[in-house]
Protein backbone atom coordinates (compact mmCIF):
# COMPACT_ATOMS: atom_id res chain seq x y z
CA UNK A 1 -10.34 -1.74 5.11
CA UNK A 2 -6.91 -3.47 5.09
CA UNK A 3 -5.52 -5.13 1.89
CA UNK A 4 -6.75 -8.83 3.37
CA UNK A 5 -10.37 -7.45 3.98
CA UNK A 6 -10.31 -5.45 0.92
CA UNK A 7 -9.35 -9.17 -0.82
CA UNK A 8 -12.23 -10.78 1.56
CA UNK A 9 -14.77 -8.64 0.61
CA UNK A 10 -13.66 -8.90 -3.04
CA UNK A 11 -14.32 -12.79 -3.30
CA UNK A 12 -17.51 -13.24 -1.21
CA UNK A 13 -18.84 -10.70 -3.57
CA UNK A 14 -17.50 -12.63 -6.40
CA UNK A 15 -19.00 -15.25 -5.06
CA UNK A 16 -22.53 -13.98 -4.68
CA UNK A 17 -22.28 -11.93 -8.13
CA UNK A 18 -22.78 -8.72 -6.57
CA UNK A 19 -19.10 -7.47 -7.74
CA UNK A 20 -20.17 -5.49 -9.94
CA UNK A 21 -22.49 -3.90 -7.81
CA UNK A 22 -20.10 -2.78 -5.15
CA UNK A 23 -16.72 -0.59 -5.76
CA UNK A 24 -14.85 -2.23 -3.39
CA UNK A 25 -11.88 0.08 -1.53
CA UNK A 26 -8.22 -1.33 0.37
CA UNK A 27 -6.09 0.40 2.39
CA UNK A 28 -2.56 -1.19 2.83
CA UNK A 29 -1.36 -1.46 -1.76
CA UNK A 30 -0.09 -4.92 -0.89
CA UNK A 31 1.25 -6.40 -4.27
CA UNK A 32 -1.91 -9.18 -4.52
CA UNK A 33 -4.70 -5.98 -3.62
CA UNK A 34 -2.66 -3.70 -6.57
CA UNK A 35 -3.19 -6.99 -8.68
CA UNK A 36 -6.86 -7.09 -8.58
CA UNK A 37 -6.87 -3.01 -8.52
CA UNK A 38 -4.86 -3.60 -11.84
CA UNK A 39 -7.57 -6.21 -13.10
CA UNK A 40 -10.65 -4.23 -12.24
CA UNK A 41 -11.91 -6.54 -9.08
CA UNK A 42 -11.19 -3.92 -6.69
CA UNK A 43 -12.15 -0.40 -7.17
CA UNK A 44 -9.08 1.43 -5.53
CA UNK A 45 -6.15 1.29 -3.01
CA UNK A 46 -4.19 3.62 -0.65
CA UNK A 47 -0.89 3.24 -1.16
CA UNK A 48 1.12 3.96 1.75
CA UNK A 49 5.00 3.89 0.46
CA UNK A 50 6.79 1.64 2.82
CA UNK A 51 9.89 3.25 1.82
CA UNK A 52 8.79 6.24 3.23
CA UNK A 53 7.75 4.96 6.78
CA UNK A 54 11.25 3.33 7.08
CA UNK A 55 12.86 6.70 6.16
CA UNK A 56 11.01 8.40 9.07
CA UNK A 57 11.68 5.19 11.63
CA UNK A 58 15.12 4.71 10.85
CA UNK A 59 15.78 9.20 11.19
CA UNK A 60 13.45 8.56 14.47
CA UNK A 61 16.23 5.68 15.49
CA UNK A 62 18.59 7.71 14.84
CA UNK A 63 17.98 11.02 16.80
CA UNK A 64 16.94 8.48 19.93
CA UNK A 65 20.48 6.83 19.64
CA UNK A 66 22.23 10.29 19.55
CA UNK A 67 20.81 11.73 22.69
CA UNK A 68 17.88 13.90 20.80
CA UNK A 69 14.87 12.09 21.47
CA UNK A 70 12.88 15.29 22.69
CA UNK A 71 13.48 16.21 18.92
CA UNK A 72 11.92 13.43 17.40
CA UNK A 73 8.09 14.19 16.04
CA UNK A 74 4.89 12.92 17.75
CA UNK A 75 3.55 12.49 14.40
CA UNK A 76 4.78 12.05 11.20
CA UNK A 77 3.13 11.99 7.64
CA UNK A 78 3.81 10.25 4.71
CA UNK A 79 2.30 10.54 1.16
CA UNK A 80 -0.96 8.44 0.51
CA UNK A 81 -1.96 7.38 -3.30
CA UNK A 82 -5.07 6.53 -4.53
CA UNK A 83 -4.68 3.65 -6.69
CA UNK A 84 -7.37 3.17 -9.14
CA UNK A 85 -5.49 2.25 -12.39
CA UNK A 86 -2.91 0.22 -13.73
CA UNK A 87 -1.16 3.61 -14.73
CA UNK A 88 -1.12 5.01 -11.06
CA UNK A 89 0.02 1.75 -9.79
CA UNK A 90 2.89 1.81 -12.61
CA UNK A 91 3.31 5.89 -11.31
CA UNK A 92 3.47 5.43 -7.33
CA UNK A 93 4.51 1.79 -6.33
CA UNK A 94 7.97 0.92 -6.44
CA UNK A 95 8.96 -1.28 -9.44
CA UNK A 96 10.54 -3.83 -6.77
CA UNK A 97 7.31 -4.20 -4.79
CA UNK A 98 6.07 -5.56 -7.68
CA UNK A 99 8.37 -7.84 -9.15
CA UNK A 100 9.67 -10.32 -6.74
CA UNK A 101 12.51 -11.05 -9.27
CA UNK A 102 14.32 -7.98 -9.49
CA UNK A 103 13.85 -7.63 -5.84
CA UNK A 104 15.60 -10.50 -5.36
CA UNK A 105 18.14 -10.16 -7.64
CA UNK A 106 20.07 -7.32 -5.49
């Protein structure tokens, strides 16, 4: 499920006390899922690196604006992480993601 459903899910269990009895999963590592991830309310998160998917959009852009489009890849794949730990999350996501500050500080 997406980050919002994974965040859903997280709080009607809350709700109902039955977190504990489900390992809730989210697909989408938006900040506020990698939060709860981070404070054991959600089990894991697939982190797909936004970075990443630009790269391949923007080189995609790129090859259509110079003529090339035949070139350009029907599909294109980018690295997934399982998040399941504040240590992953500190390993695969992007300091910036997470703190709005420094992000906008440049």
């Amino acid at each position: 499920m997406n980050s919002v459903m994974a965040l859903g899910t997280m709080s009607a269990l809350e709700a109902e006390g039955r977190l504990d009895d489900v390992v809730v999963t989210g697909m989408g590592g938006q900040p506020d899922e990698l939060e709860m991830v981070a404070r054991g309310r959600i089990g894991v998160a697939v982190f797909r690196d936004p970075r990443s998917m630009g790269a391949n959009s923007a080189d995609a852009l790129i090859m259509d604006v110079r003529g090339r489009s035949a070139e350009i890849p029907r599909v294109l794949y980018t690295d997934l992480r399982t998040l399941d730990s504040t240590d992953k999350i500190r390993e695969f996501v992007p300091k910036e993601m997470l703190d709005i500050d420094a992000a906008l500080a440049d």
